[in-house]
PDB file of N, CA and C in Angstrom:
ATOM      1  N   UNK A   1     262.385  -5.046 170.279  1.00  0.00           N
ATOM      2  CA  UNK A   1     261.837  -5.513 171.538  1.00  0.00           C
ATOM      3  C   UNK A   1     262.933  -6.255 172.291  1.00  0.00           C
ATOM      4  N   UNK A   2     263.124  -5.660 173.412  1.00  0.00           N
ATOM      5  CA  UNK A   2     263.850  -6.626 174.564  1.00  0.00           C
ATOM      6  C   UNK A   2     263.645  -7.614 175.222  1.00  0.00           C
ATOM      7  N   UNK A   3     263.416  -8.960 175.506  1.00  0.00           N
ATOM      8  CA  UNK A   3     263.229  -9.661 176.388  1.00  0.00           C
ATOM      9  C   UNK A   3     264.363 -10.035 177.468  1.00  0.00           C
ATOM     10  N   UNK A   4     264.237  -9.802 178.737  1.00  0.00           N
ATOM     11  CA  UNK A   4     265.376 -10.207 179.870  1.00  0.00           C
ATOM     12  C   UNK A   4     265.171 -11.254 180.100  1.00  0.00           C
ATOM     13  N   UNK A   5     265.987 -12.469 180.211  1.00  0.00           N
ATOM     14  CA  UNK A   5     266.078 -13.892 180.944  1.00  0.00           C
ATOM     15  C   UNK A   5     266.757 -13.731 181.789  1.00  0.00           C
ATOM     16  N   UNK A   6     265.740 -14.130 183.115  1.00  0.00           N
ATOM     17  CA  UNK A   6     267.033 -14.520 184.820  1.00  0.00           C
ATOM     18  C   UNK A   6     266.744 -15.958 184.802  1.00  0.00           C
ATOM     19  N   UNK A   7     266.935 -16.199 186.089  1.00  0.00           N
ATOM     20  CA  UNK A   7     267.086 -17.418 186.330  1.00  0.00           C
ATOM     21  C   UNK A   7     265.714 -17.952 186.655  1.00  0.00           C
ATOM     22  N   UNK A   8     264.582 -17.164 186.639  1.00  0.00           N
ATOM     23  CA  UNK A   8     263.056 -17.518 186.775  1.00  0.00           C
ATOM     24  C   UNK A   8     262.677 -18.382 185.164  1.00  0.00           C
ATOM     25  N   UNK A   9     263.144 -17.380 184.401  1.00  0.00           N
ATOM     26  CA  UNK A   9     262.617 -18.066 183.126  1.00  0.00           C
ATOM     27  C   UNK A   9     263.234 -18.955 182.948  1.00  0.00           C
ATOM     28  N   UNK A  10     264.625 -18.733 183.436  1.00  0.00           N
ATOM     29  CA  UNK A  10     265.483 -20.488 182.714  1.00  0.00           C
ATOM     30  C   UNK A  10     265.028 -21.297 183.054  1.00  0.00           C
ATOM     31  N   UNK A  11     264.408 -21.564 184.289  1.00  0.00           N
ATOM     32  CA  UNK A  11     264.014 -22.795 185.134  1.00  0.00           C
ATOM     33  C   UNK A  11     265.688 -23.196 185.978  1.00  0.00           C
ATOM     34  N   UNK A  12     265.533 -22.296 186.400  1.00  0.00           N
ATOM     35  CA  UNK A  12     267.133 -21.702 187.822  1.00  0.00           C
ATOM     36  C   UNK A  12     268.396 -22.032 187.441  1.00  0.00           C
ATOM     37  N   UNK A  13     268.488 -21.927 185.582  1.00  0.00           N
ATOM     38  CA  UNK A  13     270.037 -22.245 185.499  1.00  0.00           C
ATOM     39  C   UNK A  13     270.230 -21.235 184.550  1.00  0.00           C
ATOM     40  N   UNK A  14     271.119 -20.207 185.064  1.00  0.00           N
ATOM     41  CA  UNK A  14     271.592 -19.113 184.008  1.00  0.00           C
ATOM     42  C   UNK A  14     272.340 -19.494 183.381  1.00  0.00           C
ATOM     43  N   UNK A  15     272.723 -18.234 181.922  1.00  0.00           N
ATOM     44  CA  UNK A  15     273.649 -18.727 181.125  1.00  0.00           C
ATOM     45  C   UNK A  15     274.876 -18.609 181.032  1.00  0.00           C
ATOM     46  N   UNK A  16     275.494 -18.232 182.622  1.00  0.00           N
ATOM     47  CA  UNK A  16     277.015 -18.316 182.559  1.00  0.00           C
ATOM     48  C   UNK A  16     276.887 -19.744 183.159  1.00  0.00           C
ATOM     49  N   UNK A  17     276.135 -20.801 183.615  1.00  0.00           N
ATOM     50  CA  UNK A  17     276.183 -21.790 184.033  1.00  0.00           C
ATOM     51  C   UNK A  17     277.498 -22.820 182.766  1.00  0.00           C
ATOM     52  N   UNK A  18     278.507 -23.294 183.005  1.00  0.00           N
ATOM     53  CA  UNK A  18     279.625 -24.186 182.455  1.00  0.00           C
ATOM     54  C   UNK A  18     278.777 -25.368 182.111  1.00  0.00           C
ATOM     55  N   UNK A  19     279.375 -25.469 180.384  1.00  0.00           N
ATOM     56  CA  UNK A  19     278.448 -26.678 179.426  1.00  0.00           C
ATOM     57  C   UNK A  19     279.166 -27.618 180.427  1.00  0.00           C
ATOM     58  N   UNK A  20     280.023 -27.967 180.873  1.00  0.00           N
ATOM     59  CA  UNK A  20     280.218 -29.626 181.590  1.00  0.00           C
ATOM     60  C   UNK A  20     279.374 -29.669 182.684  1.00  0.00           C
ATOM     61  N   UNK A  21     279.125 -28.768 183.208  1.00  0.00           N
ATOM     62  CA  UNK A  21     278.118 -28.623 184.504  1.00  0.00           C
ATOM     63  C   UNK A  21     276.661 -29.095 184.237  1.00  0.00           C
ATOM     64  N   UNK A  22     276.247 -28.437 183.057  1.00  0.00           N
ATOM     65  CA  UNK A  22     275.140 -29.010 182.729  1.00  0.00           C
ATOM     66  C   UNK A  22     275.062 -30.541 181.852  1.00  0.00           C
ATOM     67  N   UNK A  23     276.306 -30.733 181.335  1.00  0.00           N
ATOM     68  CA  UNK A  23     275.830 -32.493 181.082  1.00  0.00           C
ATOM     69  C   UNK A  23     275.828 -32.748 182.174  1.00  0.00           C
ATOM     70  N   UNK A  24     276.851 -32.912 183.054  1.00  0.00           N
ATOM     71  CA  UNK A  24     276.494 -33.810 184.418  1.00  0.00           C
ATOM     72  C   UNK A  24     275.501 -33.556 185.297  1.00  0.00           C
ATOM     73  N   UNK A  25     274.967 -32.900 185.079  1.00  0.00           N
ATOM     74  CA  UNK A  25     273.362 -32.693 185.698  1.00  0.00           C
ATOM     75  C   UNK A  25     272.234 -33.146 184.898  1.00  0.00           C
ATOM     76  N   UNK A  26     272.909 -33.415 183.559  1.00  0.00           N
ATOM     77  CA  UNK A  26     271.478 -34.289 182.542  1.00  0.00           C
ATOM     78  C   UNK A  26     271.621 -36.059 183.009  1.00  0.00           C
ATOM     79  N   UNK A  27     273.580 -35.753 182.963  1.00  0.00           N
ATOM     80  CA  UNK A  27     273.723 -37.413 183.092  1.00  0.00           C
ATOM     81  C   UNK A  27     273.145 -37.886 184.257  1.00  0.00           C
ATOM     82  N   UNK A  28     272.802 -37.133 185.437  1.00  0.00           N
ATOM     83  CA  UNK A  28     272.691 -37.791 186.596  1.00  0.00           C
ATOM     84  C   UNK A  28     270.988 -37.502 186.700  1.00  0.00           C
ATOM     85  N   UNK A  29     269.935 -37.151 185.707  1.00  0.00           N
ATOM     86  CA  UNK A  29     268.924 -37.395 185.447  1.00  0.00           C
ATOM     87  C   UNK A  29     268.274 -38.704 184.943  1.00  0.00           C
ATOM     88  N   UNK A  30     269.811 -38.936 183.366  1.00  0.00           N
ATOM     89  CA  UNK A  30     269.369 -40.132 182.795  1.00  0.00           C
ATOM     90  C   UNK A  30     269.349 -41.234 183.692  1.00  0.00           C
ATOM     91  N   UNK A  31     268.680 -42.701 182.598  1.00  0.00           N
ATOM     92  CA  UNK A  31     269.273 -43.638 183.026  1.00  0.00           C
ATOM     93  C   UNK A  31     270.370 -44.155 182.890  1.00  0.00           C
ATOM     94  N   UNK A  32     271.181 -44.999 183.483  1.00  0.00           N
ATOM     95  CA  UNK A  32     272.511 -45.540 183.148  1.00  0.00           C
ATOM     96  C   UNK A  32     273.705 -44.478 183.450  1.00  0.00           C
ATOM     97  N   UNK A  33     274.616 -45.396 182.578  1.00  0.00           N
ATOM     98  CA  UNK A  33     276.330 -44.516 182.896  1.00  0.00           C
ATOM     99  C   UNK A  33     276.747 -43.571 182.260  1.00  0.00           C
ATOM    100  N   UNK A  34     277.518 -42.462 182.671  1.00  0.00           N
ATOM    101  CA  UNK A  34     278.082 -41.841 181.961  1.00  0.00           C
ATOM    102  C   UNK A  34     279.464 -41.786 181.739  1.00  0.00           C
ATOM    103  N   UNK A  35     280.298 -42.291 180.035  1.00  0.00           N
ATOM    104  CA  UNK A  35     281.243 -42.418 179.773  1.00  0.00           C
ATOM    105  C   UNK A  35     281.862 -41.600 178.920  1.00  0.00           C
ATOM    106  N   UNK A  36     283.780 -41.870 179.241  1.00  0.00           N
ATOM    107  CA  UNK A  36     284.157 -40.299 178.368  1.00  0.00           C
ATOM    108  C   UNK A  36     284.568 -41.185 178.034  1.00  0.00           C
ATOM    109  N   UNK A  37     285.562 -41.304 176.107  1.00  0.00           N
ATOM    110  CA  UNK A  37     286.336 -41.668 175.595  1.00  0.00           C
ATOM    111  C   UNK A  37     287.423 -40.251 175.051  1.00  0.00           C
ATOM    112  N   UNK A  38     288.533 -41.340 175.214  1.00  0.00           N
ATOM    113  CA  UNK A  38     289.223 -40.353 174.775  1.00  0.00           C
ATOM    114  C   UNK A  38     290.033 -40.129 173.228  1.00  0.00           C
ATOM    115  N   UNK A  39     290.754 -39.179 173.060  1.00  0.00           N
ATOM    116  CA  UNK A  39     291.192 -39.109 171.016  1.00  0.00           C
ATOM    117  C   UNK A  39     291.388 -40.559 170.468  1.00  0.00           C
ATOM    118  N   UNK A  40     292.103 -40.915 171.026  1.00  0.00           N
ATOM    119  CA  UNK A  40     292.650 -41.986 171.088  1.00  0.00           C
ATOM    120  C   UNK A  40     292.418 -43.420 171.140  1.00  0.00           C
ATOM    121  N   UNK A  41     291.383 -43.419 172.240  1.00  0.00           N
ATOM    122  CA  UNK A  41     290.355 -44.784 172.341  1.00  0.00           C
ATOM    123  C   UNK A  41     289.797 -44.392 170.653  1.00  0.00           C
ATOM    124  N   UNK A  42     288.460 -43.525 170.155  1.00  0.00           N
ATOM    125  CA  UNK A  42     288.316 -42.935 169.343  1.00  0.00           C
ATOM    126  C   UNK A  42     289.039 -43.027 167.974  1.00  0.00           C
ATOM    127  N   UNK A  43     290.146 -42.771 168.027  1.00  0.00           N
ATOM    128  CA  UNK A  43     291.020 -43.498 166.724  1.00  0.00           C
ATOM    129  C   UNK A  43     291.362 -44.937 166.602  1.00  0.00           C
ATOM    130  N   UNK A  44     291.265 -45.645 167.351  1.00  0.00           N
ATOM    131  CA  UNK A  44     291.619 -46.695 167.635  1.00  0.00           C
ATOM    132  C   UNK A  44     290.287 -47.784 167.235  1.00  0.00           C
ATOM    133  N   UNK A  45     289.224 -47.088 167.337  1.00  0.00           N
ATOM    134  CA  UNK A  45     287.899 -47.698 167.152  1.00  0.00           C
ATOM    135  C   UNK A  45     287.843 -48.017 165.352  1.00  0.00           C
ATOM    136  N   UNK A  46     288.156 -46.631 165.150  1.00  0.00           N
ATOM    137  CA  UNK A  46     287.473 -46.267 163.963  1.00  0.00           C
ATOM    138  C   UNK A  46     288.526 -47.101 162.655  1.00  0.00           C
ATOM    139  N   UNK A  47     289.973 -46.789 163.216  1.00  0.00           N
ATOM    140  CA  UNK A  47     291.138 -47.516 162.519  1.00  0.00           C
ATOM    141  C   UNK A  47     290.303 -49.264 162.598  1.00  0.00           C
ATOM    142  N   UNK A  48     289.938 -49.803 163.806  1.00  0.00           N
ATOM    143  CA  UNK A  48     289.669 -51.334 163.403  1.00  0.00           C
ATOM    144  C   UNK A  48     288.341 -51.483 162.719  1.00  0.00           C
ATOM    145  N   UNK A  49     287.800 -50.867 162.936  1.00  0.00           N
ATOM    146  CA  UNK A  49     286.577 -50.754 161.930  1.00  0.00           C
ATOM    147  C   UNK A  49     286.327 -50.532 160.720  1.00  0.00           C
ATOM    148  N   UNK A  50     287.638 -50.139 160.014  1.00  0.00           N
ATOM    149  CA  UNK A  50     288.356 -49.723 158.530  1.00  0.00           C
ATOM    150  C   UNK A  50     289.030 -50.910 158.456  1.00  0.00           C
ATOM    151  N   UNK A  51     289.448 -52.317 159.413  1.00  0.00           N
ATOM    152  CA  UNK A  51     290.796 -52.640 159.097  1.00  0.00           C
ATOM    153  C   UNK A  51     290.151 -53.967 157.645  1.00  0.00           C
ATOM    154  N   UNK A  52     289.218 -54.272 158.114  1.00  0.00           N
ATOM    155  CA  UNK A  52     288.628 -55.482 157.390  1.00  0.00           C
ATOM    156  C   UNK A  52     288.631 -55.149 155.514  1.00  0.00           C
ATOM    157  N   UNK A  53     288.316 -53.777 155.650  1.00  0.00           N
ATOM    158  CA  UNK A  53     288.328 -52.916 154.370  1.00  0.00           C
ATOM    159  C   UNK A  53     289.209 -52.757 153.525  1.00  0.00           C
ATOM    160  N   UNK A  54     290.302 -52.488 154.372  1.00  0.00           N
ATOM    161  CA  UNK A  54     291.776 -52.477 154.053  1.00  0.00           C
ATOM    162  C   UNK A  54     292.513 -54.001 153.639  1.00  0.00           C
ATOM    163  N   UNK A  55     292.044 -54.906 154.589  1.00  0.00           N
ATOM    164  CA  UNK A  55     292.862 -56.484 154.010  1.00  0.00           C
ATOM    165  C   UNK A  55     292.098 -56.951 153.373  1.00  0.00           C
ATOM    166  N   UNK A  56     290.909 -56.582 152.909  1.00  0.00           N
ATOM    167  CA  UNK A  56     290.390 -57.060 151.890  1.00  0.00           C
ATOM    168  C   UNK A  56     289.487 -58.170 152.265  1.00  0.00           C
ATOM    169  N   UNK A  57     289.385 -58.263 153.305  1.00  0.00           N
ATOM    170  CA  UNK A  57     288.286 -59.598 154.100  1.00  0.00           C
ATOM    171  C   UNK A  57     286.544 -59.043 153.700  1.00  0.00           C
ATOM    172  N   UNK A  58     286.368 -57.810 153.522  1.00  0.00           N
ATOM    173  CA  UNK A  58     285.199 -56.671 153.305  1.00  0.00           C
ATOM    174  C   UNK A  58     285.288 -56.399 152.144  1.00  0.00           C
ATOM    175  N   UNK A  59     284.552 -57.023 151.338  1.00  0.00           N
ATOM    176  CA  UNK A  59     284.679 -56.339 149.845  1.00  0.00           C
ATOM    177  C   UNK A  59     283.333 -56.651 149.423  1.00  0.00           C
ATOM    178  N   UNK A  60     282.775 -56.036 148.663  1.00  0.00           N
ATOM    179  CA  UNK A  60     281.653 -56.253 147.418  1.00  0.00           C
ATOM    180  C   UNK A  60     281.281 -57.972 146.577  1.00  0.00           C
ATOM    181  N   UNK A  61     283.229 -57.694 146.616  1.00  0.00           N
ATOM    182  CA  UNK A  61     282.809 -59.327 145.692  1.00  0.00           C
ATOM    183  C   UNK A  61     283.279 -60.695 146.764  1.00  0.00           C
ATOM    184  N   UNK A  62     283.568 -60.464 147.545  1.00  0.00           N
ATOM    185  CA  UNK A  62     283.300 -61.095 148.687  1.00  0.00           C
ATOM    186  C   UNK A  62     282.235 -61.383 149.512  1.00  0.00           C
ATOM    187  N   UNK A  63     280.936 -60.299 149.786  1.00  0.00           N
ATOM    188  CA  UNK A  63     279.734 -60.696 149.858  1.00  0.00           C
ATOM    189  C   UNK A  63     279.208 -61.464 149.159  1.00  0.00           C
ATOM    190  N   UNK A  64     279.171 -61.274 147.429  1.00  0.00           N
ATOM    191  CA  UNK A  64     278.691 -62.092 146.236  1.00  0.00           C
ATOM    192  C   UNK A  64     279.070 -63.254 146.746  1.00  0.00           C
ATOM    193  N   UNK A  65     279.889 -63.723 146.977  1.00  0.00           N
ATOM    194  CA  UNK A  65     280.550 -65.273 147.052  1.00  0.00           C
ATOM    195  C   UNK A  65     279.430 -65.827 148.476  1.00  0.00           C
ATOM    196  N   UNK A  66     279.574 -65.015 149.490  1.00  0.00           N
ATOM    197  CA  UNK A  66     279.238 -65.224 150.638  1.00  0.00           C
ATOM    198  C   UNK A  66     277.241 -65.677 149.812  1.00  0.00           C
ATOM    199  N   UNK A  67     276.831 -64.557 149.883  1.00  0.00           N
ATOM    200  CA  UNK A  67     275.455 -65.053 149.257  1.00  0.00           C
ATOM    201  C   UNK A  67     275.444 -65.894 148.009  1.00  0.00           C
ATOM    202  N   UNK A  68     276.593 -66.374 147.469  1.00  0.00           N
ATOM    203  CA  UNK A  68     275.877 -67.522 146.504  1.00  0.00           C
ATOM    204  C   UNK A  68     276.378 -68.505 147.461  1.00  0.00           C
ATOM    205  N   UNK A  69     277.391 -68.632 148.702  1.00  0.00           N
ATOM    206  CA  UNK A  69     277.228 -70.246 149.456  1.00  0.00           C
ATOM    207  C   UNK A  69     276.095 -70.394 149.968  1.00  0.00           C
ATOM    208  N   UNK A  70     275.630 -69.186 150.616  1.00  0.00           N
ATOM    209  CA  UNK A  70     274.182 -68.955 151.444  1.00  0.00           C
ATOM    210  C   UNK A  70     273.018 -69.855 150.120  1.00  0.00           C
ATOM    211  N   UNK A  71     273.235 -68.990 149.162  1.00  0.00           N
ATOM    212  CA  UNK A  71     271.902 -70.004 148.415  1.00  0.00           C
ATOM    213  C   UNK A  71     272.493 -71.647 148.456  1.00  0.00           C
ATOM    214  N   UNK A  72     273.561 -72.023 147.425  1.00  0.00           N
ATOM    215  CA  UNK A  72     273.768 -73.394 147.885  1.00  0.00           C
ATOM    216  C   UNK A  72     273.208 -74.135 149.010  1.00  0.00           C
ATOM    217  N   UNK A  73     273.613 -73.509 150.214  1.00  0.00           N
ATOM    218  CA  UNK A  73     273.456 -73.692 151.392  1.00  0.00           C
ATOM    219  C   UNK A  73     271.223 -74.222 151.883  1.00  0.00           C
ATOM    220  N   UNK A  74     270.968 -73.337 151.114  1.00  0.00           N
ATOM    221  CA  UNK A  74     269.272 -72.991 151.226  1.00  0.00           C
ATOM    222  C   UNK A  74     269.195 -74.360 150.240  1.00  0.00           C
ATOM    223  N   UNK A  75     269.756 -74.732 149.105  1.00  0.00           N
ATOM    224  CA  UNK A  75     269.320 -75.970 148.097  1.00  0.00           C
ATOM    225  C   UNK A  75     269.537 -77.227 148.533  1.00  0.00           C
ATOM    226  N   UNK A  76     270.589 -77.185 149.433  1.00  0.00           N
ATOM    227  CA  UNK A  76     271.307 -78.524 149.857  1.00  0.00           C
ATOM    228  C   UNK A  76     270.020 -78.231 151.413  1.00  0.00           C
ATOM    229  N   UNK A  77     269.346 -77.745 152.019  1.00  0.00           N
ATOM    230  CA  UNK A  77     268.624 -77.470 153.118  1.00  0.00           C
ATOM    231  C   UNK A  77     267.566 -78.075 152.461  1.00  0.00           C
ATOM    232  N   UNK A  78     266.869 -77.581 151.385  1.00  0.00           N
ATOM    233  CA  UNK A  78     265.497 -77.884 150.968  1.00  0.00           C
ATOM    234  C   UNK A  78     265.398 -79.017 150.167  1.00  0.00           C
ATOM    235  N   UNK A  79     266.542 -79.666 149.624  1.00  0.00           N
ATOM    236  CA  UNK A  79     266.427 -81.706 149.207  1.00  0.00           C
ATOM    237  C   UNK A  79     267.382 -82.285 150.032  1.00  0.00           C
ATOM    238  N   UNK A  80     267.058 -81.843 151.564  1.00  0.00           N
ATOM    239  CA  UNK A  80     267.545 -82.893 152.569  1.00  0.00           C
ATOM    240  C   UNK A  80     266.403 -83.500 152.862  1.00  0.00           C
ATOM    241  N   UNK A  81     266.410 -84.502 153.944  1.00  0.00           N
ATOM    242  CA  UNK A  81     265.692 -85.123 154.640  1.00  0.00           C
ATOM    243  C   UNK A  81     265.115 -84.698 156.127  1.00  0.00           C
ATOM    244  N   UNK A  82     265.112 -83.369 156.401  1.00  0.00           N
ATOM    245  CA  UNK A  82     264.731 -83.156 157.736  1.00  0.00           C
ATOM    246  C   UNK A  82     263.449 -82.894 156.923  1.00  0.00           C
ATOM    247  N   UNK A  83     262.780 -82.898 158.544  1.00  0.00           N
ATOM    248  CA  UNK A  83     261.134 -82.253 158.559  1.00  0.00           C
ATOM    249  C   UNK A  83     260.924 -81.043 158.128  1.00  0.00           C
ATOM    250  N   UNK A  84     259.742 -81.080 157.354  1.00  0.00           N
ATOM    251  CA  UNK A  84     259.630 -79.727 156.960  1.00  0.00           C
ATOM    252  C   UNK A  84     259.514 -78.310 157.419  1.00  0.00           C
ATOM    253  N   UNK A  85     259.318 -78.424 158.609  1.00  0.00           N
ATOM    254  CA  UNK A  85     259.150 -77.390 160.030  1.00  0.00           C
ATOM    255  C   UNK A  85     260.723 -76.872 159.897  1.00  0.00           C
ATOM    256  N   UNK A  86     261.593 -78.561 160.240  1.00  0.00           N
ATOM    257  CA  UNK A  86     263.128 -77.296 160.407  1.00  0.00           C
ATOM    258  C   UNK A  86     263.764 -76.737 159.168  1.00  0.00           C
ATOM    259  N   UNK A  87     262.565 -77.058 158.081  1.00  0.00           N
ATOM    260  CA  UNK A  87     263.291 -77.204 156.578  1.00  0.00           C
ATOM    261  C   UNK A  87     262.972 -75.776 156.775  1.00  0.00           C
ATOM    262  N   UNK A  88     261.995 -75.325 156.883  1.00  0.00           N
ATOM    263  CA  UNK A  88     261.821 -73.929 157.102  1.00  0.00           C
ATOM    264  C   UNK A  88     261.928 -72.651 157.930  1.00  0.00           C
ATOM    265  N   UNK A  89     262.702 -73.515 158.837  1.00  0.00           N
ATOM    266  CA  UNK A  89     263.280 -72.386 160.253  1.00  0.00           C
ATOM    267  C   UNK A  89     264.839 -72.368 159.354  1.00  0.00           C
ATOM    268  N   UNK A  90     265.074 -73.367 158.949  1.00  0.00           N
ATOM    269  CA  UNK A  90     266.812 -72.895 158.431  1.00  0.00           C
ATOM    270  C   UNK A  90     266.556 -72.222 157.267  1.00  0.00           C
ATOM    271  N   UNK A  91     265.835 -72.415 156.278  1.00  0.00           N
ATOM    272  CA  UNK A  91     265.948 -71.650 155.184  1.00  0.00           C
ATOM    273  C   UNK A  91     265.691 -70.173 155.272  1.00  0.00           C
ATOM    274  N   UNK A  92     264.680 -70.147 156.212  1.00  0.00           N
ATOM    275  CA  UNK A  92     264.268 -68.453 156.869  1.00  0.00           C
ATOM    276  C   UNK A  92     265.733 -67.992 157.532  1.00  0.00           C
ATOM    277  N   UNK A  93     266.496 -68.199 158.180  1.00  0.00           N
ATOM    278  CA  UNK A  93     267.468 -68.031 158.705  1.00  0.00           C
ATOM    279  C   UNK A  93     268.445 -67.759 157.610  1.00  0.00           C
ATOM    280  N   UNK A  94     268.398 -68.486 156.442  1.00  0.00           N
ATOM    281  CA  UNK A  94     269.401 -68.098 155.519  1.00  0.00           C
ATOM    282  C   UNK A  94     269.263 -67.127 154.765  1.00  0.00           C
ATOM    283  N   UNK A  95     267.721 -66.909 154.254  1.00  0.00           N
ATOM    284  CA  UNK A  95     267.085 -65.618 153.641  1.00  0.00           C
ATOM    285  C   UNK A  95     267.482 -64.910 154.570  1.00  0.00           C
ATOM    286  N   UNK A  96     267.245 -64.621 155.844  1.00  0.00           N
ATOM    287  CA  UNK A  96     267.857 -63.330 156.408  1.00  0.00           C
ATOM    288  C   UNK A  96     268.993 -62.881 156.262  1.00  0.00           C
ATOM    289  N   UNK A  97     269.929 -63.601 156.181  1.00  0.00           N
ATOM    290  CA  UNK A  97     271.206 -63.618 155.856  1.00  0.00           C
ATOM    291  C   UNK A  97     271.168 -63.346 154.433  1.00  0.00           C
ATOM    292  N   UNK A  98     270.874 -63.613 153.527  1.00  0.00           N
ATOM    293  CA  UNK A  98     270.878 -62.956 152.184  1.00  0.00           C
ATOM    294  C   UNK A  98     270.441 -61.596 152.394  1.00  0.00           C
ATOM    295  N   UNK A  99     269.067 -61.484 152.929  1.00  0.00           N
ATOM    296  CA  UNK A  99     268.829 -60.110 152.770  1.00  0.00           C
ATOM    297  C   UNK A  99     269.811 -59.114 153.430  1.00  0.00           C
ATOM    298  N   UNK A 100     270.556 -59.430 154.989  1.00  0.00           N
ATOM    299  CA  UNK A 100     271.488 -58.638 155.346  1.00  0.00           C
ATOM    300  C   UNK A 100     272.867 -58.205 154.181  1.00  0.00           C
ATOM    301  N   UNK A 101     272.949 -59.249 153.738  1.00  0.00           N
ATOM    302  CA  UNK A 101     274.391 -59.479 153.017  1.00  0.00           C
ATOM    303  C   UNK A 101     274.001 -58.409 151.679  1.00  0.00           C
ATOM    304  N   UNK A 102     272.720 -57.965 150.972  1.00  0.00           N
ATOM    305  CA  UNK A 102     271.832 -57.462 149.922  1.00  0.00           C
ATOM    306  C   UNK A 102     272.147 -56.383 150.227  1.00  0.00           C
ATOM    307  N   UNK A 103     271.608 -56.147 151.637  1.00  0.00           N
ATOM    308  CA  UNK A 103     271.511 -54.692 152.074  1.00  0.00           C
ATOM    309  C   UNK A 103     273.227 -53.824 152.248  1.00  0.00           C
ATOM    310  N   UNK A 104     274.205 -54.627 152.928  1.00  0.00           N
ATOM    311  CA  UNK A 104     275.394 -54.395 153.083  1.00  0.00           C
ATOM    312  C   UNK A 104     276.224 -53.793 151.900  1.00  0.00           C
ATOM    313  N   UNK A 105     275.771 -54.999 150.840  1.00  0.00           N
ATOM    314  CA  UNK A 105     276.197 -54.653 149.435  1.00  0.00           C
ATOM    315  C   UNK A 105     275.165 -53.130 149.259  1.00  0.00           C
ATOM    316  N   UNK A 106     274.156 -53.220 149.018  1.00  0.00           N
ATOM    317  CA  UNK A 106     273.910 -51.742 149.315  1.00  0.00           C
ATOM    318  C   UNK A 106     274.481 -50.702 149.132  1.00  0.00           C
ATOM    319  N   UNK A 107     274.903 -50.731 150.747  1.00  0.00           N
ATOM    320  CA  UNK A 107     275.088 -49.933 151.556  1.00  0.00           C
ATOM    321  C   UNK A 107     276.616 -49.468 151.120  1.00  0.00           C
ATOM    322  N   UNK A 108     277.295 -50.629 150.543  1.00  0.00           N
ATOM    323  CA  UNK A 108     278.555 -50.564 150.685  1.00  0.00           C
ATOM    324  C   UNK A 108     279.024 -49.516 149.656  1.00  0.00           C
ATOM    325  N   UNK A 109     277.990 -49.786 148.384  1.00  0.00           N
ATOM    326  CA  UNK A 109     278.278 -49.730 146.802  1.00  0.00           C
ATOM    327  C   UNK A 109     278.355 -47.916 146.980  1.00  0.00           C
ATOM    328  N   UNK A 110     276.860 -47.726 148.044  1.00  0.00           N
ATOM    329  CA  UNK A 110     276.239 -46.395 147.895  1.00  0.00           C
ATOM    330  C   UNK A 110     277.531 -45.547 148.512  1.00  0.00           C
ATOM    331  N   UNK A 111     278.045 -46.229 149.369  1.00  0.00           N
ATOM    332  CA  UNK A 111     279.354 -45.620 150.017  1.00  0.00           C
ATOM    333  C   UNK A 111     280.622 -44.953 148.834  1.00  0.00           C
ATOM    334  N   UNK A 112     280.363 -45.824 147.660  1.00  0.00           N
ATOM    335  CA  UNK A 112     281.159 -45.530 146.809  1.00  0.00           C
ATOM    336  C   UNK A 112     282.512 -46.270 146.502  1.00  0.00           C
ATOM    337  N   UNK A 113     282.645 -47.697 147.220  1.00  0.00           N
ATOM    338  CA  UNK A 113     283.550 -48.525 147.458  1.00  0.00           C
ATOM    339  C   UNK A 113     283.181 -49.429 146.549  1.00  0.00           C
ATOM    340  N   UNK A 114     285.168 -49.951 145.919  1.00  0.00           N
ATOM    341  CA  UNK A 114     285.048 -50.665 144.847  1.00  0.00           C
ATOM    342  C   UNK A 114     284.990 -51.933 144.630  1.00  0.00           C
ATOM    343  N   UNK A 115     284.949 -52.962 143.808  1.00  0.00           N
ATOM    344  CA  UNK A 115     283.974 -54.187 144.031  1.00  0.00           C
ATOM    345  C   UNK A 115     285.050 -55.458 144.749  1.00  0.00           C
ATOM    346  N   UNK A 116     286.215 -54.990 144.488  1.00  0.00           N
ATOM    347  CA  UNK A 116     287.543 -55.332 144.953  1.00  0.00           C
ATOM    348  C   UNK A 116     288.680 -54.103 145.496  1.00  0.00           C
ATOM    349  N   UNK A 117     289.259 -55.183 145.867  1.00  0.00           N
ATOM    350  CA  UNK A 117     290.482 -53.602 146.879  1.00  0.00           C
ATOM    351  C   UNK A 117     291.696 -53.945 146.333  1.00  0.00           C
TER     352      UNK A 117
END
């Protein structure tokens, strides 16, 4: 079976229509801007986003440390002397922070990265 597509069925854009032609006719649908990056910007991202990994500031057993000051941090919070209201807005604040730091380790381990660099 044959089916013919013109430009009725496309909804008036055939298919020699140029893929840049048609993003900029989506972009100027969306909301907001439309931005190019280039190889380069692009490598440049991705290199500093590795760099923490590389000096060793990002590690596994560097989180560990980080979440056992965080608990300290929660013990020395909960036999202070503030009110119990802010006793419990900071300690919630620090559990979140454990749980991020939990999840990271995670995330990190599942990545396959070792516990030191």
């Amino acid at each position: 079976m044959y089916i013919e597509l013109n430009e009725t069925h496309m909804g008036g854009h055939s298919f020699e229509m140029h893929l840049k032609e048609v993003a900029q006719e989506e972009a100027k649908r969306m909301l907001g801007d439309l931005a190019e990056f280039s190889e380069e910007a692009i490598a440049a991202f991705k290199e500093a986003a590795i760099e923490p990994i590389k000096n060793g500031t990002f590690t596994l057993e560097r989180m560990e440390q980080r979440i056992n000051v965080v608990r300290g941090e929660i013990a020395e919070v909960w036999n202070s002397a503030l009110p119990d209201d802010e006793k419990y807005r900071q300690i919630s604040s620090k559990e979140n922070e454990i749980a991020l730091l939990q999840a990271g380790q995670f995330t990190f381990a599942k990545a396959g990265f070792a516990k030191v660099v």
